[in-house]
Each structure stands twice: as C-alpha cells, then as structure tokens.
PDB file of N, CA and C in Angstrom:
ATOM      1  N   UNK A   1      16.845   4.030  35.696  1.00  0.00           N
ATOM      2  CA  UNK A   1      16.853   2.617  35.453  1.00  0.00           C
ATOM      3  C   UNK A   1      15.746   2.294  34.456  1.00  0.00           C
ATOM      4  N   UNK A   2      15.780   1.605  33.342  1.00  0.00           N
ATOM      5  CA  UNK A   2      15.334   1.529  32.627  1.00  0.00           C
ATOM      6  C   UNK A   2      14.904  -0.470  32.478  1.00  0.00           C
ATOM      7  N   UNK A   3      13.700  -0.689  32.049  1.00  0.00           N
ATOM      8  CA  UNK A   3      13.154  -1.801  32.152  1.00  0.00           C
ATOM      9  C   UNK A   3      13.136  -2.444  30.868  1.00  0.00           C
ATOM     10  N   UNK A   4      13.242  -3.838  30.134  1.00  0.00           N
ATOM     11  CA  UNK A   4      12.836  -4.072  29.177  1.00  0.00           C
ATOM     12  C   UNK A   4      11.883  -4.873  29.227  1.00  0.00           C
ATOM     13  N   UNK A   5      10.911  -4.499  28.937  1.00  0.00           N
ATOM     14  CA  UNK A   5       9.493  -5.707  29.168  1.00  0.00           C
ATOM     15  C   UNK A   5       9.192  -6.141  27.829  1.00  0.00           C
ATOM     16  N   UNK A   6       9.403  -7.667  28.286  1.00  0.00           N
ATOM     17  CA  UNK A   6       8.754  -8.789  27.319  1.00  0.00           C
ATOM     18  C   UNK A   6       7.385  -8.670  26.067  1.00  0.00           C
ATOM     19  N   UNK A   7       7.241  -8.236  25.267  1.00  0.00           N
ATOM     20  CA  UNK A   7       6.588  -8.463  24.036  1.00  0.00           C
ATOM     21  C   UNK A   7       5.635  -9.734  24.081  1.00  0.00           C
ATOM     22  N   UNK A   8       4.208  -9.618  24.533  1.00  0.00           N
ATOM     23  CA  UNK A   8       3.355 -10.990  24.582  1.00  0.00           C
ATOM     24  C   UNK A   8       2.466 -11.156  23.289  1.00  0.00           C
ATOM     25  N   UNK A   9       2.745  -9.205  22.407  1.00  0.00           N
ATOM     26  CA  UNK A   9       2.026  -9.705  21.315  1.00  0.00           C
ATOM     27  C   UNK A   9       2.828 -10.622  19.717  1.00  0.00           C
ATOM     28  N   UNK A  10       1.710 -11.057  19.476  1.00  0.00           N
ATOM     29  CA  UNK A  10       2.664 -12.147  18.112  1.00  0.00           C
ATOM     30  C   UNK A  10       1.959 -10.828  17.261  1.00  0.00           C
ATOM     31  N   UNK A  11       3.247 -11.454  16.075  1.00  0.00           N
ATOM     32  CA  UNK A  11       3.775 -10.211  15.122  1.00  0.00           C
ATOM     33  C   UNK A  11       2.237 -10.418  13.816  1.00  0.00           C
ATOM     34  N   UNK A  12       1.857  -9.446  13.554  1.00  0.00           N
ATOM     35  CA  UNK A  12       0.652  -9.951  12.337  1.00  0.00           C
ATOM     36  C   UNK A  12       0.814  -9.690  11.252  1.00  0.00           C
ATOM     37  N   UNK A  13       0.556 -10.514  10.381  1.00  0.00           N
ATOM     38  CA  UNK A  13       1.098 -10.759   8.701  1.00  0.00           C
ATOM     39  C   UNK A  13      -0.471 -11.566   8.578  1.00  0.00           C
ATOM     40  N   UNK A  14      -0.229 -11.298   6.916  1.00  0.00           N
ATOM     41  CA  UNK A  14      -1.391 -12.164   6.375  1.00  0.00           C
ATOM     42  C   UNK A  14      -1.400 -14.049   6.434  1.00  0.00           C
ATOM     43  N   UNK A  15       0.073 -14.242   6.438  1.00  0.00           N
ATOM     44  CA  UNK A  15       0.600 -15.597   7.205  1.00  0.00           C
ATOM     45  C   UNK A  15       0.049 -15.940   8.835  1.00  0.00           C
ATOM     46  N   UNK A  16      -0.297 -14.982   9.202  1.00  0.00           N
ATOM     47  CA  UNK A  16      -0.764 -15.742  10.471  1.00  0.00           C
ATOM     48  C   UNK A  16      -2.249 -15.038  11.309  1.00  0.00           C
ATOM     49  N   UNK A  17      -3.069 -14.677  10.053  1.00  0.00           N
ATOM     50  CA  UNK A  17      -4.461 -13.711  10.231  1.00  0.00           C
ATOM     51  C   UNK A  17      -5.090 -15.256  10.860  1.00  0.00           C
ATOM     52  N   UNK A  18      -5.999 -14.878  11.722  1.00  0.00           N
ATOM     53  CA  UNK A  18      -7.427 -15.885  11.864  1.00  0.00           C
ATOM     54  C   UNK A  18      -8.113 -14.719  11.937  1.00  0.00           C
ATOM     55  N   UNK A  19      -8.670 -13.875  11.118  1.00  0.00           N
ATOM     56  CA  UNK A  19      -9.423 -13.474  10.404  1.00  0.00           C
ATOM     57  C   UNK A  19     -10.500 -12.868  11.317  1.00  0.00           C
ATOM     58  N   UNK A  20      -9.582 -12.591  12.832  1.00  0.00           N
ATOM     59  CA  UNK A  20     -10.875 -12.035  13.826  1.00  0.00           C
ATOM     60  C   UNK A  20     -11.680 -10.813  13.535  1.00  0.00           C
ATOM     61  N   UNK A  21     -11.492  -9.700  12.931  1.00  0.00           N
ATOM     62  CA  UNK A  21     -12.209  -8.995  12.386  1.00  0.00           C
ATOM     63  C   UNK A  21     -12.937  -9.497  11.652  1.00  0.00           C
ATOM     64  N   UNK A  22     -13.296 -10.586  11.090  1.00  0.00           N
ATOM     65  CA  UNK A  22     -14.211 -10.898   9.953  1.00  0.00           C
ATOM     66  C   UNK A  22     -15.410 -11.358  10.797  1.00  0.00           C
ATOM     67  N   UNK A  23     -15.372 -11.403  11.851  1.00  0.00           N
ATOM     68  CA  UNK A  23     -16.974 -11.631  12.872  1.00  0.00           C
ATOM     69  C   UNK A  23     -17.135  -9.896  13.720  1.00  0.00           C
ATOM     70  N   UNK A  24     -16.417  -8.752  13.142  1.00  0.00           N
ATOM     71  CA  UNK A  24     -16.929  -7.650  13.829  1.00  0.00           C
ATOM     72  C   UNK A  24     -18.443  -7.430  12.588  1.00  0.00           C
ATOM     73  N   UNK A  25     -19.018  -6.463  13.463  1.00  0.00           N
ATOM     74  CA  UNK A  25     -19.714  -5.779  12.074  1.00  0.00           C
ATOM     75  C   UNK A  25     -19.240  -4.915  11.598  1.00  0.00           C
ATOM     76  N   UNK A  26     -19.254  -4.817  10.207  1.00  0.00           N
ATOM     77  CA  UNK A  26     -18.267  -3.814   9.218  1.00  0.00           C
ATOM     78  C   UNK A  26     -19.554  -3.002   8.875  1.00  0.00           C
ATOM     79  N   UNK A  27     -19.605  -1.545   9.225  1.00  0.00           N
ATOM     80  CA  UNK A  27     -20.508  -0.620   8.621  1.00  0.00           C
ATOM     81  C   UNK A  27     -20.144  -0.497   7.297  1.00  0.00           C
ATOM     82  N   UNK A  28     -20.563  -0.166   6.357  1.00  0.00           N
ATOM     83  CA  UNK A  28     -20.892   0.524   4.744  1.00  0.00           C
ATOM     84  C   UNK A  28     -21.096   1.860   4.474  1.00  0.00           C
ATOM     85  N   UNK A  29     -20.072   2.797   4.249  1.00  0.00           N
ATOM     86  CA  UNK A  29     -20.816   4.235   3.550  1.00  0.00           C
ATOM     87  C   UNK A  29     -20.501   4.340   2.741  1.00  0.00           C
ATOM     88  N   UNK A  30     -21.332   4.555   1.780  1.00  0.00           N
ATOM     89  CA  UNK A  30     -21.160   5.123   0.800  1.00  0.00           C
ATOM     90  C   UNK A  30     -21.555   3.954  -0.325  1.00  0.00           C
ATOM     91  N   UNK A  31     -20.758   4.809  -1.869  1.00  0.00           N
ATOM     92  CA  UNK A  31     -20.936   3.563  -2.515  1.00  0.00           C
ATOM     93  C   UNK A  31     -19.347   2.834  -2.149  1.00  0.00           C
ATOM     94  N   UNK A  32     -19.659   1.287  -1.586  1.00  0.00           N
ATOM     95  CA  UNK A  32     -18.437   0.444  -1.412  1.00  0.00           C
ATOM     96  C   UNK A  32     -17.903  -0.363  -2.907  1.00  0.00           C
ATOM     97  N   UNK A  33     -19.016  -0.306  -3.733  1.00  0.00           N
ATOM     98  CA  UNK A  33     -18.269  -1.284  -4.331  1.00  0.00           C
ATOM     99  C   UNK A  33     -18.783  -2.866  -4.111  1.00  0.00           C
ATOM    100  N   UNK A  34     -19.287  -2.817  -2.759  1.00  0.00           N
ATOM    101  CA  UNK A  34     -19.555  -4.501  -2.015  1.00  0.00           C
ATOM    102  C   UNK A  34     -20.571  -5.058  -2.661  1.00  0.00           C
ATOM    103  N   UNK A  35     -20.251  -6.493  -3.389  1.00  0.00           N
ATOM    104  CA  UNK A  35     -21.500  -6.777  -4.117  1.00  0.00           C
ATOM    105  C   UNK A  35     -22.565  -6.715  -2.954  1.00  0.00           C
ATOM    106  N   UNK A  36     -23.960  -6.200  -3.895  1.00  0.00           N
ATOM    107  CA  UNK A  36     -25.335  -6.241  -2.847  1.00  0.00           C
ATOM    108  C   UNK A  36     -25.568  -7.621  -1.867  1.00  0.00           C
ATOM    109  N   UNK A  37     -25.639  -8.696  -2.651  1.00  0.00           N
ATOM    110  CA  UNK A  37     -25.624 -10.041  -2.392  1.00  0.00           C
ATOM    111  C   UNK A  37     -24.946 -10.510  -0.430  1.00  0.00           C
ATOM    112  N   UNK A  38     -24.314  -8.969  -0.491  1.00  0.00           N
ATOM    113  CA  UNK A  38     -23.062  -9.594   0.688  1.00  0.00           C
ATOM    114  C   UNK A  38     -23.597  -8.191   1.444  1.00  0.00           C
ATOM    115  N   UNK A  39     -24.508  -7.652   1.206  1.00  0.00           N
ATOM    116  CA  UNK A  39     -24.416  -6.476   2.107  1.00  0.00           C
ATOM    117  C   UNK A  39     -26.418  -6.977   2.564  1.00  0.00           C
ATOM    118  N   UNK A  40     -26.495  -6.376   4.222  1.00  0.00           N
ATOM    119  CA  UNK A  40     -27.463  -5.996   4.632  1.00  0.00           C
ATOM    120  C   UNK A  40     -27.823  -4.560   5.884  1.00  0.00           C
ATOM    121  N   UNK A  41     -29.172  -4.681   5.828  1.00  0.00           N
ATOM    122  CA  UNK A  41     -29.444  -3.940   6.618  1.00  0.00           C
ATOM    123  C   UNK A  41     -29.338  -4.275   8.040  1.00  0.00           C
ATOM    124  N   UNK A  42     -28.963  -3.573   9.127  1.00  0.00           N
ATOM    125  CA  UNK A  42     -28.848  -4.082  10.771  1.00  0.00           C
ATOM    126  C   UNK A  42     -30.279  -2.890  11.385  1.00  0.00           C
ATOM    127  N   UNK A  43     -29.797  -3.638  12.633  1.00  0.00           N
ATOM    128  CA  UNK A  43     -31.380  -2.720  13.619  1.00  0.00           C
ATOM    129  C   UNK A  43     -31.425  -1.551  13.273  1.00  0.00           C
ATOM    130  N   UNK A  44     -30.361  -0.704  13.065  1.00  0.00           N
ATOM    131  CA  UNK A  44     -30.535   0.545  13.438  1.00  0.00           C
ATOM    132  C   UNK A  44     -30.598   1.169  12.083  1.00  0.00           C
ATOM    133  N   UNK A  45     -31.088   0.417  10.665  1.00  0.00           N
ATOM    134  CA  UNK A  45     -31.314   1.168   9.626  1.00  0.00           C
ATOM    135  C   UNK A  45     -29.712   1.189   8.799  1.00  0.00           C
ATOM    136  N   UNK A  46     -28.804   0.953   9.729  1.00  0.00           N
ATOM    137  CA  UNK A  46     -27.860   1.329   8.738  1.00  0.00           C
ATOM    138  C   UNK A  46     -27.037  -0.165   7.563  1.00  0.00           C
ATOM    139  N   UNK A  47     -26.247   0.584   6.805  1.00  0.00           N
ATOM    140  CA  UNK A  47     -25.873  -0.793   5.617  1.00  0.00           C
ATOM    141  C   UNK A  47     -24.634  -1.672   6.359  1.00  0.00           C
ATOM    142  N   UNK A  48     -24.846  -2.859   6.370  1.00  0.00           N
ATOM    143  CA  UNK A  48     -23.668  -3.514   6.853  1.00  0.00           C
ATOM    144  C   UNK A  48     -23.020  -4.789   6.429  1.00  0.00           C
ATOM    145  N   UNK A  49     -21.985  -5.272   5.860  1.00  0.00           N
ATOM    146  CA  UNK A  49     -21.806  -6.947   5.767  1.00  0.00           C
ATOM    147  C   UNK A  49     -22.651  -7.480   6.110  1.00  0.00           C
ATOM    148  N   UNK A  50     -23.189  -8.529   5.476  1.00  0.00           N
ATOM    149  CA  UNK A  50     -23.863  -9.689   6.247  1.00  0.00           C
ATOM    150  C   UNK A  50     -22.961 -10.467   6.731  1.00  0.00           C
ATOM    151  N   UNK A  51     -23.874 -11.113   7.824  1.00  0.00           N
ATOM    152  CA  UNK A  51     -22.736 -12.062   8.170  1.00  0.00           C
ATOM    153  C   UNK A  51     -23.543 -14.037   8.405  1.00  0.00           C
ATOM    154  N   UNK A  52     -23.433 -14.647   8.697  1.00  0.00           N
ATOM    155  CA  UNK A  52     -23.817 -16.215   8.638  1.00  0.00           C
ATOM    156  C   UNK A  52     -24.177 -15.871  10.008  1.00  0.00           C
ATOM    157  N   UNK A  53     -24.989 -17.281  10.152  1.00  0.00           N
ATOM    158  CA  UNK A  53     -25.624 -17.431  11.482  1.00  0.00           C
ATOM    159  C   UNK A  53     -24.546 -17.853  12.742  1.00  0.00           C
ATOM    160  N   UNK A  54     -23.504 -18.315  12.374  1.00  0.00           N
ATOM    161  CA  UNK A  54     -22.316 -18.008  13.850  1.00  0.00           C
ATOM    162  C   UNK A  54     -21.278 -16.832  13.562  1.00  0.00           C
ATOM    163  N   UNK A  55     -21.933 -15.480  12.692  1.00  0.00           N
ATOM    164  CA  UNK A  55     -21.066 -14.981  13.081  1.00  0.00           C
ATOM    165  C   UNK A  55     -20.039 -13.919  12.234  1.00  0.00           C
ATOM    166  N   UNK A  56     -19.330 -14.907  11.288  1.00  0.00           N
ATOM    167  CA  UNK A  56     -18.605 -15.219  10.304  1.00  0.00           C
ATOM    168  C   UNK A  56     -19.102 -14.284   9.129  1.00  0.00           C
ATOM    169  N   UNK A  57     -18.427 -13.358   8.781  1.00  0.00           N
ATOM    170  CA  UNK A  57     -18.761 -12.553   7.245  1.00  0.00           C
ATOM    171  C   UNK A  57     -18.580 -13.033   6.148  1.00  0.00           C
ATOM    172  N   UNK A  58     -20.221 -13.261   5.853  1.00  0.00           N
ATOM    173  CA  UNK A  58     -20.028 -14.330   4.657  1.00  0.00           C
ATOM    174  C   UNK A  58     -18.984 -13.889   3.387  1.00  0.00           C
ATOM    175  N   UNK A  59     -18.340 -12.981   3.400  1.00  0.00           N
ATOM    176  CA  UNK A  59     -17.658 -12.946   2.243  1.00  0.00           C
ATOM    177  C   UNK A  59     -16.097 -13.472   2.485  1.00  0.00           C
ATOM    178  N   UNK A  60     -15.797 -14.391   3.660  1.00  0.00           N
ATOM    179  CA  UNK A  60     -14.890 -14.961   4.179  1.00  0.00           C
ATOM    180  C   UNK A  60     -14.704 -16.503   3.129  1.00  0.00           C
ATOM    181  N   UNK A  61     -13.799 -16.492   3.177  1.00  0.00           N
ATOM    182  CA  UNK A  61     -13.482 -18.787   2.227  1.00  0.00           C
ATOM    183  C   UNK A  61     -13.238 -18.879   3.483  1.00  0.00           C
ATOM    184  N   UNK A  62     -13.985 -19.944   4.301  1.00  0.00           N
ATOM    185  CA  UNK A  62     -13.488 -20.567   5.712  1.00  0.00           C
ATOM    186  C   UNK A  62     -12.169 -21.533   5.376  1.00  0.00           C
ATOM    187  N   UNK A  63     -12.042 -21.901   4.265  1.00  0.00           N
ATOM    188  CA  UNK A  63     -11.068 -22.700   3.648  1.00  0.00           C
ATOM    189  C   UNK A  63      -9.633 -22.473   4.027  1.00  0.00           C
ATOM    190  N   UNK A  64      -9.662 -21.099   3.728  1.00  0.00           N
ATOM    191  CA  UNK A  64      -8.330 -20.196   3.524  1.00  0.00           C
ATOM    192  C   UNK A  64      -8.244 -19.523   4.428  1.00  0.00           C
ATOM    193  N   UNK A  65      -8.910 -18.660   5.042  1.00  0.00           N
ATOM    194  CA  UNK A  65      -9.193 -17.624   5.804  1.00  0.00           C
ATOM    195  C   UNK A  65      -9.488 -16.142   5.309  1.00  0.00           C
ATOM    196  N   UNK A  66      -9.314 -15.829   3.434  1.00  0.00           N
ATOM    197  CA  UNK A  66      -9.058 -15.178   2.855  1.00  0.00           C
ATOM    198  C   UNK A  66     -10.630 -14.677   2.423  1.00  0.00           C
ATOM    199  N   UNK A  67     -10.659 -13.531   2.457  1.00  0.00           N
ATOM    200  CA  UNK A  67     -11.761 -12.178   1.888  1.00  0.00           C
ATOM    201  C   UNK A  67     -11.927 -12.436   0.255  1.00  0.00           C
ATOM    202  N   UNK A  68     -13.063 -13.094   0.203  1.00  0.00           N
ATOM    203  CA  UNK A  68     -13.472 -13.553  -1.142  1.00  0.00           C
ATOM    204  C   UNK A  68     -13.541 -12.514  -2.207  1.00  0.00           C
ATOM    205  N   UNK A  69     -13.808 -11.049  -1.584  1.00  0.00           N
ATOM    206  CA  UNK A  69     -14.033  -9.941  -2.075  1.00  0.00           C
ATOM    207  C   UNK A  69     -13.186  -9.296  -2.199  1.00  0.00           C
ATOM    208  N   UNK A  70     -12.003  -9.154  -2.010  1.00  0.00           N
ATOM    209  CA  UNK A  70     -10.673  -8.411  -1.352  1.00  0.00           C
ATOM    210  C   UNK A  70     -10.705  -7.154  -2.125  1.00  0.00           C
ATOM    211  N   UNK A  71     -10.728  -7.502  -3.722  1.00  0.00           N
ATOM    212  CA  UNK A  71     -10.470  -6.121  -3.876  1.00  0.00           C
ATOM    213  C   UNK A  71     -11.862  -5.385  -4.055  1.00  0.00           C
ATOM    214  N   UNK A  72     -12.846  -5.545  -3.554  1.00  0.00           N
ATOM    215  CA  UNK A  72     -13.941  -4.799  -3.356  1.00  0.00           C
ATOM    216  C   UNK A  72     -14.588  -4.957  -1.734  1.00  0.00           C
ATOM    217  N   UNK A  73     -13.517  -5.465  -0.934  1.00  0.00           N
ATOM    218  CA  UNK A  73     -13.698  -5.218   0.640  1.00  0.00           C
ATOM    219  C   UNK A  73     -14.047  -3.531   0.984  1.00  0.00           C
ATOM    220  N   UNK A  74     -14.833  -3.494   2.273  1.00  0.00           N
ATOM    221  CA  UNK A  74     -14.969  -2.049   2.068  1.00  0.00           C
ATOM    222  C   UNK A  74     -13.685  -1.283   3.189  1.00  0.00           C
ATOM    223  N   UNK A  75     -13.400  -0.267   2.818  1.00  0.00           N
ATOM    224  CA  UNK A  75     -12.500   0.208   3.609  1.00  0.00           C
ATOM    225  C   UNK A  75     -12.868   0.641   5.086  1.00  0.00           C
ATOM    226  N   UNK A  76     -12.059   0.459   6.070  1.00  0.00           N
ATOM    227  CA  UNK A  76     -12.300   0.245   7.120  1.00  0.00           C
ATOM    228  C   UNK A  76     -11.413   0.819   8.344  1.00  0.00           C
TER     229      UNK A  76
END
C-alpha cells in the first residue's frame, strides 16, 4: 500500500525568493571577485560578507530583494 503525502513545500524560483540566505554568513575563499567594500573580517579571523546591523547582507537592494553584486556574488 502505497501513500501519497501532501507537498507543504512552495516551489522556489527567483519570483518568489525572500532572500533568506542573504542574513546567513557567507564565508569567502579565495579570490571571490567580491568588491572589498562588501567583504569583512568575523571572530574567528576568517573573510566574510558583511552584513548591516539587523542582519541583512549589505550587498542585498531591500527594494527588490535582488544581489546587487550578482555577477560577482561569491559561490556558495
């Protein structure tokens, strides 16, 4: 007997991002590419996105929801 269980996740497209990864911390190796301006150092010495004081990676348009940097986002 076989079950079909209901699907609670919604489908993800760039149409319906809220951009929750953009408040993880994104580590840096290497050379990224990421302008300096947008990159810092964290506790433990290593390179990381900065991010704003709630959170938010400043290289986010809160406008849009869209990665100001996109094509120099670092890979992830």
């Amino acid at each position: 007997m076989s079950e079909t269980i209901p699907s609670t996740i919604p489908e993800i497209s760039c149409s319906t991002c809220t951009a929750c990864c953009c408040q993880l911390e994104v580590m840096l190796f290497g050379d990224t590419g990421v302008p300096q301006r947008y990159i810092e150092t964290n506790e433990w010495g290593g390179k990381v996105m900065r991010r704003l004081d709630d959170g938010w990676c400043i290289a986010l348009d809160r406008d849009t929801m869209r990665c100001t940097i996109y094509a120099q986002r670092p890979p992830i």
